[in-house]
C-alpha atoms as a PDB file:
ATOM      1  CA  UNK A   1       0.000   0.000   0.000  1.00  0.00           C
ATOM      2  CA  UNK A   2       0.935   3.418  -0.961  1.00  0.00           C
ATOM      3  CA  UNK A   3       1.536   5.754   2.321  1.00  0.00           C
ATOM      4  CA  UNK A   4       0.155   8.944   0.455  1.00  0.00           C
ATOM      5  CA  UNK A   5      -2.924   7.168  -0.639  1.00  0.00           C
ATOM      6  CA  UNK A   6      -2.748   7.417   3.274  1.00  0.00           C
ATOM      7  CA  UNK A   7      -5.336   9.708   4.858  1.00  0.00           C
ATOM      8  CA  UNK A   8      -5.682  10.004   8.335  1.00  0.00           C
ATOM      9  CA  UNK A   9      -9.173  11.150   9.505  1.00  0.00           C
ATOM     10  CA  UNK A  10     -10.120  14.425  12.016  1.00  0.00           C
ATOM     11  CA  UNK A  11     -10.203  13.446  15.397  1.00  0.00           C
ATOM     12  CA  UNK A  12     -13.468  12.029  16.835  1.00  0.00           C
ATOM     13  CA  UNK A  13     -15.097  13.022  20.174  1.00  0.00           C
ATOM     14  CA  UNK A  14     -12.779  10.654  22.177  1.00  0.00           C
ATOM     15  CA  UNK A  15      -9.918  12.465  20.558  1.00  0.00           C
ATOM     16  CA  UNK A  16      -8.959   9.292  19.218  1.00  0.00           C
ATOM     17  CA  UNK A  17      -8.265   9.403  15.074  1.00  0.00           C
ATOM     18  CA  UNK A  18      -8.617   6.771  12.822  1.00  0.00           C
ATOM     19  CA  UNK A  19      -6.600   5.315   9.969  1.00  0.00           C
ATOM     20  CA  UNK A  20      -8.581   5.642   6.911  1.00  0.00           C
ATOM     21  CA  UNK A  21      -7.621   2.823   4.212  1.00  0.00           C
ATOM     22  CA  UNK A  22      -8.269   3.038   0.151  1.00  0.00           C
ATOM     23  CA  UNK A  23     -11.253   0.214  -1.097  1.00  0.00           C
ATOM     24  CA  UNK A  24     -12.382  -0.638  -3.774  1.00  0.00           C
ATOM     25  CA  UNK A  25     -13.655   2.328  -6.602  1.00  0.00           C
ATOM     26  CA  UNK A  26     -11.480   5.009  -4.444  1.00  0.00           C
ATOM     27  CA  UNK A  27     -13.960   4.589  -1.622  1.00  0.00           C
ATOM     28  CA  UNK A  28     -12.243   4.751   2.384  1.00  0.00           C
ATOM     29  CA  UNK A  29     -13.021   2.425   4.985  1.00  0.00           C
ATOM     30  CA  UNK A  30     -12.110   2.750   8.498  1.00  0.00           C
ATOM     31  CA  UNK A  31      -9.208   0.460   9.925  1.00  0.00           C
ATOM     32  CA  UNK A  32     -11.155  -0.611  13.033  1.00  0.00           C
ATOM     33  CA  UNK A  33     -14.053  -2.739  13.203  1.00  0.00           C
ATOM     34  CA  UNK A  34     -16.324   0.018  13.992  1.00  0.00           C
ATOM     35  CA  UNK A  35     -18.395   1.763  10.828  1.00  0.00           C
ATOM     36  CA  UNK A  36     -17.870   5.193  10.210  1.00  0.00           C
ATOM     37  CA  UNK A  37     -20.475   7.466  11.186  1.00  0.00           C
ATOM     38  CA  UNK A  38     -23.194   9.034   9.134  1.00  0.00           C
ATOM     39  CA  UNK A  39     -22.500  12.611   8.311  1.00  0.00           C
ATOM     40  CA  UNK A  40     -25.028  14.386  10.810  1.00  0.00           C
ATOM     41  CA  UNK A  41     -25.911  11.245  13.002  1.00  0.00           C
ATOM     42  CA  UNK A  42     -24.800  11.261  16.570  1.00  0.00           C
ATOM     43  CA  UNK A  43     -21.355   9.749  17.504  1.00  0.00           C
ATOM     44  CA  UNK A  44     -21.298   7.425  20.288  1.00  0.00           C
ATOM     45  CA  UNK A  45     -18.286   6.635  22.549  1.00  0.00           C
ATOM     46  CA  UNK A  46     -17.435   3.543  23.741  1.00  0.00           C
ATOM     47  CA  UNK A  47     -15.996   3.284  27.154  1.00  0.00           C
ATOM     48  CA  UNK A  48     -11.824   1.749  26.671  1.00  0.00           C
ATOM     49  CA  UNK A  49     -11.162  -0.640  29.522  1.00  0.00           C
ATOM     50  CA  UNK A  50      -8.645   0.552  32.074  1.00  0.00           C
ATOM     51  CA  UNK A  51      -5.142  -1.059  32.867  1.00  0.00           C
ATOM     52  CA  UNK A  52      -6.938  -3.810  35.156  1.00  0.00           C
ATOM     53  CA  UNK A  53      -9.741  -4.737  33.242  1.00  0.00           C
ATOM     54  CA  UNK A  54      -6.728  -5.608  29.952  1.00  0.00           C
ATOM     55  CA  UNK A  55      -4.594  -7.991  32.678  1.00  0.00           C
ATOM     56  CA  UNK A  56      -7.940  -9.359  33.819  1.00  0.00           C
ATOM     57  CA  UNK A  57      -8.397 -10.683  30.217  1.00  0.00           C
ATOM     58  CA  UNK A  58      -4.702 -11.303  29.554  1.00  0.00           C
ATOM     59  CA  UNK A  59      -4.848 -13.400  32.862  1.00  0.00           C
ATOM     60  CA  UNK A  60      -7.843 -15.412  31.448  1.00  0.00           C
ATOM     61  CA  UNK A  61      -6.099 -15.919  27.692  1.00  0.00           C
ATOM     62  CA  UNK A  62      -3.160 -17.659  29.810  1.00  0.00           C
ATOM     63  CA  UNK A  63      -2.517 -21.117  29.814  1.00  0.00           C
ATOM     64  CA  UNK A  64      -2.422 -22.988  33.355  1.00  0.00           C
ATOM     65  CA  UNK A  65       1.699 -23.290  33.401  1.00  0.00           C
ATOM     66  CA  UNK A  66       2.211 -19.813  31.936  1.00  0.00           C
ATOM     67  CA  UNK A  67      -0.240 -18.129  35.063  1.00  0.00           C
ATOM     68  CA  UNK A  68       1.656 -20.592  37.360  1.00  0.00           C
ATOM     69  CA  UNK A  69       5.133 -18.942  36.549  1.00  0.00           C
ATOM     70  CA  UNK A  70       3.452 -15.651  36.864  1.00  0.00           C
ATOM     71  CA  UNK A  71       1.756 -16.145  40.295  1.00  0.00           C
ATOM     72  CA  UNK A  72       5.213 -17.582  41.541  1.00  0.00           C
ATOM     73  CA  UNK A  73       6.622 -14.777  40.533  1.00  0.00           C
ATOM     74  CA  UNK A  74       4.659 -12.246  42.544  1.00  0.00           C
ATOM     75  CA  UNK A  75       4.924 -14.853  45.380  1.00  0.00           C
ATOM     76  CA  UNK A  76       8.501 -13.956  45.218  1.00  0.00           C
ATOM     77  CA  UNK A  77       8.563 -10.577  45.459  1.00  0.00           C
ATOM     78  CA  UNK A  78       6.516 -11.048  48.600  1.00  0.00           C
ATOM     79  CA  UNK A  79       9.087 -13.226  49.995  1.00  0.00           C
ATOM     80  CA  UNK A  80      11.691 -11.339  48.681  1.00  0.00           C
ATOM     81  CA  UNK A  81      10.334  -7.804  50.702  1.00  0.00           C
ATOM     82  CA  UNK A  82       9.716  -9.698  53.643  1.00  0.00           C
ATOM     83  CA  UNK A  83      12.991 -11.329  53.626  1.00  0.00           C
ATOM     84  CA  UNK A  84      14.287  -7.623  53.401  1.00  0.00           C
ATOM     85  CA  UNK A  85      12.331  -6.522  55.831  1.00  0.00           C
ATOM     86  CA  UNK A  86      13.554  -9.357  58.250  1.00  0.00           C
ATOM     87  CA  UNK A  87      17.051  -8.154  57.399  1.00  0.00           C
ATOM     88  CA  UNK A  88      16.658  -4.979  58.031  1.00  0.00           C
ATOM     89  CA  UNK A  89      15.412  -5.449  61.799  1.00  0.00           C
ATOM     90  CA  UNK A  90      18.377  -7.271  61.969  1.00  0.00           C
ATOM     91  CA  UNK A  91      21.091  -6.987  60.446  1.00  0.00           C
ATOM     92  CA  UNK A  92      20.210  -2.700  60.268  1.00  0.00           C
ATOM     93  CA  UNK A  93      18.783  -0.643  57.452  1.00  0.00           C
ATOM     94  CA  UNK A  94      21.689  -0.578  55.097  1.00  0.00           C
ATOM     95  CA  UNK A  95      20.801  -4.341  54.423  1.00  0.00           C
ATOM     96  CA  UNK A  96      17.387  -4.511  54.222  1.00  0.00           C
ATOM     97  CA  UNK A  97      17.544  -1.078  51.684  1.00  0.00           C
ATOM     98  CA  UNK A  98      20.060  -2.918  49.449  1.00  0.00           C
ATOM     99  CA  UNK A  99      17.875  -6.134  49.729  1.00  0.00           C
ATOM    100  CA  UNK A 100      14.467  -4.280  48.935  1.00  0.00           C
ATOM    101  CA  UNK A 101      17.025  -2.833  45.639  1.00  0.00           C
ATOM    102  CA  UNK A 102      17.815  -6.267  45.086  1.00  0.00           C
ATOM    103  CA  UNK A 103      14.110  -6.894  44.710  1.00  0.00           C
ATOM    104  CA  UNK A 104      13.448  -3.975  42.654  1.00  0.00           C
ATOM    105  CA  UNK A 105      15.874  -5.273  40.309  1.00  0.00           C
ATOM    106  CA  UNK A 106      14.179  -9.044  40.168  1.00  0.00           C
ATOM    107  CA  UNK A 107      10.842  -7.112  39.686  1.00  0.00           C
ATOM    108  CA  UNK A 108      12.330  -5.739  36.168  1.00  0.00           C
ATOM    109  CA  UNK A 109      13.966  -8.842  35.432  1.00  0.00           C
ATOM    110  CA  UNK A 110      10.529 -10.643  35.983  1.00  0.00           C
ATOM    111  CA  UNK A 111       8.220  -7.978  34.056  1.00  0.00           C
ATOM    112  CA  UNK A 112      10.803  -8.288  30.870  1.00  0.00           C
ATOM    113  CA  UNK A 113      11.042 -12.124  30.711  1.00  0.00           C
ATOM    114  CA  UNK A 114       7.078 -13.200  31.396  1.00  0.00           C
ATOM    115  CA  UNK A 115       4.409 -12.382  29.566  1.00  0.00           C
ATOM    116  CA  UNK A 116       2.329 -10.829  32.395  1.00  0.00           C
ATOM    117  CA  UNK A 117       3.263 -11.737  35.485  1.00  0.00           C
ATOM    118  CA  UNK A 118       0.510 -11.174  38.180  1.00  0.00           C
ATOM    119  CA  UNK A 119       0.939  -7.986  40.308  1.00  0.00           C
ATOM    120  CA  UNK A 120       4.033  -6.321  38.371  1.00  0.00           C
ATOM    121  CA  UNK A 121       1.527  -5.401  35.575  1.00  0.00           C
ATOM    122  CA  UNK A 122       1.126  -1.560  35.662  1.00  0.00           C
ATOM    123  CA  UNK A 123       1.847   0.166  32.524  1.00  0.00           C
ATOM    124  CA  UNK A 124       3.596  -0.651  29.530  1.00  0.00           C
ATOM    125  CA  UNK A 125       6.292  -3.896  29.714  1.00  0.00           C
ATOM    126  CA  UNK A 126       9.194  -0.821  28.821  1.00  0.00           C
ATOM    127  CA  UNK A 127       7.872   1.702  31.347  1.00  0.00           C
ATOM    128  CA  UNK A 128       7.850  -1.139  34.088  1.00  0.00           C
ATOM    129  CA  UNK A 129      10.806  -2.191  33.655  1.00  0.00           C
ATOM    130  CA  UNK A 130      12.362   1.011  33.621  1.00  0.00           C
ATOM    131  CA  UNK A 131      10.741   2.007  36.572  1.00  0.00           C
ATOM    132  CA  UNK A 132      11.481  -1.618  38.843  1.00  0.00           C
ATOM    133  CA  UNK A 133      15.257  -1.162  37.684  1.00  0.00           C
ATOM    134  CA  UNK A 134      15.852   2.485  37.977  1.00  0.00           C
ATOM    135  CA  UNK A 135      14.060   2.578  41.409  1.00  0.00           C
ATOM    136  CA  UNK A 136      15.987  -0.569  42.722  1.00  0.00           C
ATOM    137  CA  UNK A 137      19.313   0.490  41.554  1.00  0.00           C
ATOM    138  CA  UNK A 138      18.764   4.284  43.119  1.00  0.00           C
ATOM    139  CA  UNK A 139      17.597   2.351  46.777  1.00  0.00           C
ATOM    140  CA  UNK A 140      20.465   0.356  46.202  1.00  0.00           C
ATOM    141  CA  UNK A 141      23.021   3.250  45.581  1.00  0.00           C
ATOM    142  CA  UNK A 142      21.420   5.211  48.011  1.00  0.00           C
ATOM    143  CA  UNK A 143      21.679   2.737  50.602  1.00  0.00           C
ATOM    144  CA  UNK A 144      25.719   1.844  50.223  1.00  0.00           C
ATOM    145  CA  UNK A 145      26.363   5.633  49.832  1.00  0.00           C
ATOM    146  CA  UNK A 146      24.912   6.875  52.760  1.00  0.00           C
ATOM    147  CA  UNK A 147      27.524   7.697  55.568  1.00  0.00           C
ATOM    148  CA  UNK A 148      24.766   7.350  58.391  1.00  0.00           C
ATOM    149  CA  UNK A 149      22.651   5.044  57.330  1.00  0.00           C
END
């Protein structure tokens, strides 16, 4: 296909736009499965399901050993923040900050290798990441930097 047979349409009430395709005898048709609507009728919105309503239905498309390694996984970070917790009663809060890092870190590491591991879904799999591994290596650095801690 020909991007400047291309047209993109104005945006509709949502302020979403749509991608208008050529058919057949130079007519468009809109790339969703929605019709366009009539030239004077009323547009209707639809309502877009939020972030937990999408890893509902992700949850529910996965098969039984692919929601098994993503409910161990969030079983992990729960052991892994209590275990950090437990250190840092004990052994003092420079341990238990660099464990919770640690865990941070093994968040990211679990958000980039499953598909959609239960409880570390938020927002998109790069902006997750990001944040799990740029928070746990700041708590981390934080914690072996400060002097007092």
């Amino acid at each position: 296909m020909d991007l400047s047979e291309t047209r993109i349409a104005p945006r509709a009430a949502g302020g979403a736009t749509a991608l208008l395709e050529p058919g057949p005898a130079g007519t468009a048709t809109l790339d969703s499965a929605r019709e366009a609507p009539q030239a004077g009728a009323p547009t209707t919105t639809t309502r877009e399901p939020d972030r937990s309503e999408s890893a509902s239905v992700e949850a529910a498309d996965m098969t039984l050993p692919e929601l098994q390694r993503s409910t161990l996984a969030i079983w992990l970070v729960l052991a892994g923040v209590a275990v950090s917790v437990l250190l840092g009663l004990v052994a003092g809060a420079r341990a238990g900050a660099i464990g919770i890092g640690v865990v941070l870190v093994v968040c990211a590491i679990f958000r980039a290798v499953l598909d959609s591991p239960v409880g570390l879904v938020i927002r998109t799999r790069t902006i997750d990441i990001v944040l799990y591994g740029a928070t746990g290596v700041l708590i981390g650095g934080l914690a072996v930097a400060t002097p007092s801690i």
